[in-house]
N, C-alpha and C. Protein backbone atom coordinates (compact mmCIF):
# COMPACT_ATOMS: atom_id res chain seq x y z
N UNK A 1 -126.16 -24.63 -59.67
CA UNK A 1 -125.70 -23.50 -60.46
C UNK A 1 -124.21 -23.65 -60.75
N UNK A 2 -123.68 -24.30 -59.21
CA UNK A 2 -121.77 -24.34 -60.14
C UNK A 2 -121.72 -25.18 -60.83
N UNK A 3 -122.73 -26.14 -60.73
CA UNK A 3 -122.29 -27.35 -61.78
C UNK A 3 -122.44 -27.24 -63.27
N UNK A 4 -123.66 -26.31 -63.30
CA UNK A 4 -123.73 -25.68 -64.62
C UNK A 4 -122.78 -25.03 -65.07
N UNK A 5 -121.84 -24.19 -64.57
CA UNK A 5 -120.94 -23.56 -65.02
C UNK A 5 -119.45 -24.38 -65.43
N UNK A 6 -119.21 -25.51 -64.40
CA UNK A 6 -118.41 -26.89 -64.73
C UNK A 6 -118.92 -27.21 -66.00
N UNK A 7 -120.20 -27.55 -66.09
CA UNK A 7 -120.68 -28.35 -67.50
C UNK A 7 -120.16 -27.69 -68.54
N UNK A 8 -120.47 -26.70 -68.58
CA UNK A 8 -120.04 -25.49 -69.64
C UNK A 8 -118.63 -25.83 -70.31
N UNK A 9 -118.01 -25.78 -69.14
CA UNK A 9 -115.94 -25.48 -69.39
C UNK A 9 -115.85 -27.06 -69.92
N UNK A 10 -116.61 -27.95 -69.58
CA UNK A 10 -116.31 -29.51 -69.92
C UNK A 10 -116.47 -29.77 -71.09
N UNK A 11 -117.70 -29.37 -71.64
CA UNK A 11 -118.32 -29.75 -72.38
C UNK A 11 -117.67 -29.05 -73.76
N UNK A 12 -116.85 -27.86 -73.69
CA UNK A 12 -115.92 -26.91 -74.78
C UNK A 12 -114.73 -27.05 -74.09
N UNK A 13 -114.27 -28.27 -73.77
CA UNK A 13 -113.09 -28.71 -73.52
C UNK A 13 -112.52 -29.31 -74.75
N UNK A 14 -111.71 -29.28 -75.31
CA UNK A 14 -110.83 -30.27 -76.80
C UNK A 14 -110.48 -31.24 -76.62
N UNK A 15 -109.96 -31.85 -75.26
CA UNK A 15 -109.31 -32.37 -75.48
C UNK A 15 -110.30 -33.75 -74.64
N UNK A 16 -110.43 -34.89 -75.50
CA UNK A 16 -111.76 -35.97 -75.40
C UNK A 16 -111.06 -36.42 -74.63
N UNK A 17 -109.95 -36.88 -73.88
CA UNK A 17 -109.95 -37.69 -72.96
C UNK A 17 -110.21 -37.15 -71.48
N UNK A 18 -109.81 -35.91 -71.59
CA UNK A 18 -109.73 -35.40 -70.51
C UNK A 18 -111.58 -34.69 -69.59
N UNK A 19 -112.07 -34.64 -70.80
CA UNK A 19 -113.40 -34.04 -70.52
C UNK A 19 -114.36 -34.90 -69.62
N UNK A 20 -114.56 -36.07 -69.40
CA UNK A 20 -115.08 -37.06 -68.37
C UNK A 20 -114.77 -37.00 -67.35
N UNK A 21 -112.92 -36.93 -67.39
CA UNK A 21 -112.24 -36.75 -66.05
C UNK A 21 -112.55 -35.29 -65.07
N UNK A 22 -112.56 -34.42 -66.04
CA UNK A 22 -112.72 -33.15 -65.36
C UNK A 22 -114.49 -33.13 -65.18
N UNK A 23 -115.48 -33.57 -66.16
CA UNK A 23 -116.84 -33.85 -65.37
C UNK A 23 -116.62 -34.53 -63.78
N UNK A 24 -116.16 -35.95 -64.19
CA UNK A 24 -116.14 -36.40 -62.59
C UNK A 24 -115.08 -35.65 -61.35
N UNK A 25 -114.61 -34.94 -61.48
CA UNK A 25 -114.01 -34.11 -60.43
C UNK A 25 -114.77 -33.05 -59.89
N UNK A 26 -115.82 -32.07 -61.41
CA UNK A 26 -116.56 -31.40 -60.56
C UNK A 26 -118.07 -32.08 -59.83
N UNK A 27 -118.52 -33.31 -60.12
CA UNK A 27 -119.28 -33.93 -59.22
C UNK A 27 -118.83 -33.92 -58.16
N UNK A 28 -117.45 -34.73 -57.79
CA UNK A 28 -116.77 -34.86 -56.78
C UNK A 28 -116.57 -33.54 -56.12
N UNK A 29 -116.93 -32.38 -56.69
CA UNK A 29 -116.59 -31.55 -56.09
C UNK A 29 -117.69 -30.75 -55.36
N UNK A 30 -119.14 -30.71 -55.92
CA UNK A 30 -120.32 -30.69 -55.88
C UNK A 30 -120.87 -31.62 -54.71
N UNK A 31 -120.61 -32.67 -55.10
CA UNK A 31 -120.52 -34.05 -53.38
C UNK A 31 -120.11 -33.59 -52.32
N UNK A 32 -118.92 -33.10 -52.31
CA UNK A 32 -118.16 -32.59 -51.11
C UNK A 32 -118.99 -31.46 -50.86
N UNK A 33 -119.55 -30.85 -51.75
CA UNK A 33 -119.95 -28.97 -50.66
C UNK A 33 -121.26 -29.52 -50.76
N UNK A 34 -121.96 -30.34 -50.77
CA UNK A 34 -123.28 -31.27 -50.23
C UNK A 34 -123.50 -31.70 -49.30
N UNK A 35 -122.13 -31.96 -48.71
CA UNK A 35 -122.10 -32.93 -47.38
C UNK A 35 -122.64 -32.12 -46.05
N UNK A 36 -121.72 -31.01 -46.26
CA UNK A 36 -122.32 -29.82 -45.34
C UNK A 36 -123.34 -29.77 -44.70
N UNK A 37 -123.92 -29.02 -45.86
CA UNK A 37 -125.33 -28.43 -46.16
C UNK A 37 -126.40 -29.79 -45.63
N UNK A 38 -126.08 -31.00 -45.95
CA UNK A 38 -127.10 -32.27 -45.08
C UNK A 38 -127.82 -31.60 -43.67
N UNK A 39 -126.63 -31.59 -43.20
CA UNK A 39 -126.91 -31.32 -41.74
C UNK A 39 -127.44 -29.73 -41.21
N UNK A 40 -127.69 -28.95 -42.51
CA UNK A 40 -128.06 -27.35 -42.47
C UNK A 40 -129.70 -27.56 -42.52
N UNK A 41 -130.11 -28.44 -43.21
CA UNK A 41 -131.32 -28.79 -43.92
C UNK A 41 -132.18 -28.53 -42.64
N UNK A 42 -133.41 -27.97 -42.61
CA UNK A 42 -134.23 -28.42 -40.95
C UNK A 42 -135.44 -28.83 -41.76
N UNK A 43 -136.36 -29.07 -40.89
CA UNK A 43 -137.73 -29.98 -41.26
C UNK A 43 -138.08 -31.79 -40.76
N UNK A 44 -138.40 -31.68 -41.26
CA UNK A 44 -139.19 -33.63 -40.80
C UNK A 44 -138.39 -34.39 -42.54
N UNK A 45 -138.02 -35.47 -41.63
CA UNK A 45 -137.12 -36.16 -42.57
C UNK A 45 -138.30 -37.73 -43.09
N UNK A 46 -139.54 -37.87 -42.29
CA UNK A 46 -140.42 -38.83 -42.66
C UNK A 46 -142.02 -38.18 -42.88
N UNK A 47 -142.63 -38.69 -43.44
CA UNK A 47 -144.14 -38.16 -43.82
C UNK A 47 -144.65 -38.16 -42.42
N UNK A 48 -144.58 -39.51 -41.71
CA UNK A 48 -144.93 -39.80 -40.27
C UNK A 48 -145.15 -38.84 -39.36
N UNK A 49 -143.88 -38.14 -39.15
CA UNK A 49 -143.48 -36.96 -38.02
C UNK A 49 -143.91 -35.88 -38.61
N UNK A 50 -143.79 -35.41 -39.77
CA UNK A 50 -144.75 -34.35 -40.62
C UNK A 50 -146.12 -34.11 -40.48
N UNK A 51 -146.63 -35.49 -40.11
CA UNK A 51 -148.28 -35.35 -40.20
C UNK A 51 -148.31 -35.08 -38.61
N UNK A 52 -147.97 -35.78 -37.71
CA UNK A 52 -147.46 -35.74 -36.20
C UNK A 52 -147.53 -34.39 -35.83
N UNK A 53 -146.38 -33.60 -36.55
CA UNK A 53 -146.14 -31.86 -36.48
C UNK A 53 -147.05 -31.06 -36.42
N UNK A 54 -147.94 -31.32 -37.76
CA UNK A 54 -148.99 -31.15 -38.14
C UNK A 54 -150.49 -31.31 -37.28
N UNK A 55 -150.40 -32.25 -36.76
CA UNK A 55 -151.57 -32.34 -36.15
C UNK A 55 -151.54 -31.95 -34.67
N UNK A 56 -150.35 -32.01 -34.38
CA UNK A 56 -150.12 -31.08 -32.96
C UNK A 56 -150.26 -29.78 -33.11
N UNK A 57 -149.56 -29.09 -33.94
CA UNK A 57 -149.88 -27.55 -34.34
C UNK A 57 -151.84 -27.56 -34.46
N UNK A 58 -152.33 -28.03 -35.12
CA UNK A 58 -153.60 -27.64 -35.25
C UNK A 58 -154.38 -27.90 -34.18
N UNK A 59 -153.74 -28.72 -33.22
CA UNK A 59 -154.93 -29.42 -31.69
C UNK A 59 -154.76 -28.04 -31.13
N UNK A 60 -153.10 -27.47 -31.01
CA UNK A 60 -153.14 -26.13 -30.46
C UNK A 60 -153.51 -24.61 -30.54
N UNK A 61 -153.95 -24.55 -31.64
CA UNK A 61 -154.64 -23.93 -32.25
C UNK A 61 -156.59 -23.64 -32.38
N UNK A 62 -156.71 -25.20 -32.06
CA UNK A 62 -158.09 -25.06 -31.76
C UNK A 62 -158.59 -25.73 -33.18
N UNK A 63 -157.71 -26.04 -33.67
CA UNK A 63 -158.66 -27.02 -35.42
C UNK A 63 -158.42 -28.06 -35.23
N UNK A 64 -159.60 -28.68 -36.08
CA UNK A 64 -159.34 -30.53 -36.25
C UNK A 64 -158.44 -30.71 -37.84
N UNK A 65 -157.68 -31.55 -37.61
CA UNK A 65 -157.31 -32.00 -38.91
C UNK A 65 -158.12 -32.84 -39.77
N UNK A 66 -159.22 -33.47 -39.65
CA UNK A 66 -159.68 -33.61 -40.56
C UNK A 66 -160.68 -32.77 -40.88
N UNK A 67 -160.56 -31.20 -40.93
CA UNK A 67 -161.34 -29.90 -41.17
C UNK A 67 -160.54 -29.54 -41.96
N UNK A 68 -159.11 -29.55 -41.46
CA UNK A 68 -158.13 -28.69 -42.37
C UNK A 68 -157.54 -29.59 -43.34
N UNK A 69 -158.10 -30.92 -43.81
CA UNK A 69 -157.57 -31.62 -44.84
C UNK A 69 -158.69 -31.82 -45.55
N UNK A 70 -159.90 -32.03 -45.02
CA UNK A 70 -161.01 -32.10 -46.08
C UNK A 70 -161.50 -31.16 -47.07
């Protein structure tokens, strides 16, 4: 959403040299408040451990996974 609003001011900028430069600053700037947030993220980072998750939750529960996928 901020980047959309960067795009905006860039893109009705006049002055052509400068309008690339100020795109790549708000990437750069967008990058940086990304970096954060990486490490905010929770969940399973491979399909592997997902299905793993998955099939432990359902043993405990009392279902088979191949009931609850078929």
């Amino acid at each position: 959403v901020i980047s959309t609003v960067g795009f905006g001011l860039v893109v009705t900028n006049t002055a052509i040299g400068s309008q690339w430069s100020t795109w790549w600053w708000v990437c750069i700037g967008g990058f940086i408040a990304f970096i954060p947030t990486i490490f905010l993220a929770t969940g399973y980072w491979s399909p592997a451990r997902a299905r793993a998750a998955v099939a432990t939750k359902l043993r405990e529960e009392g279902l088979e996974l191949e009931a609850a996928v078929g």
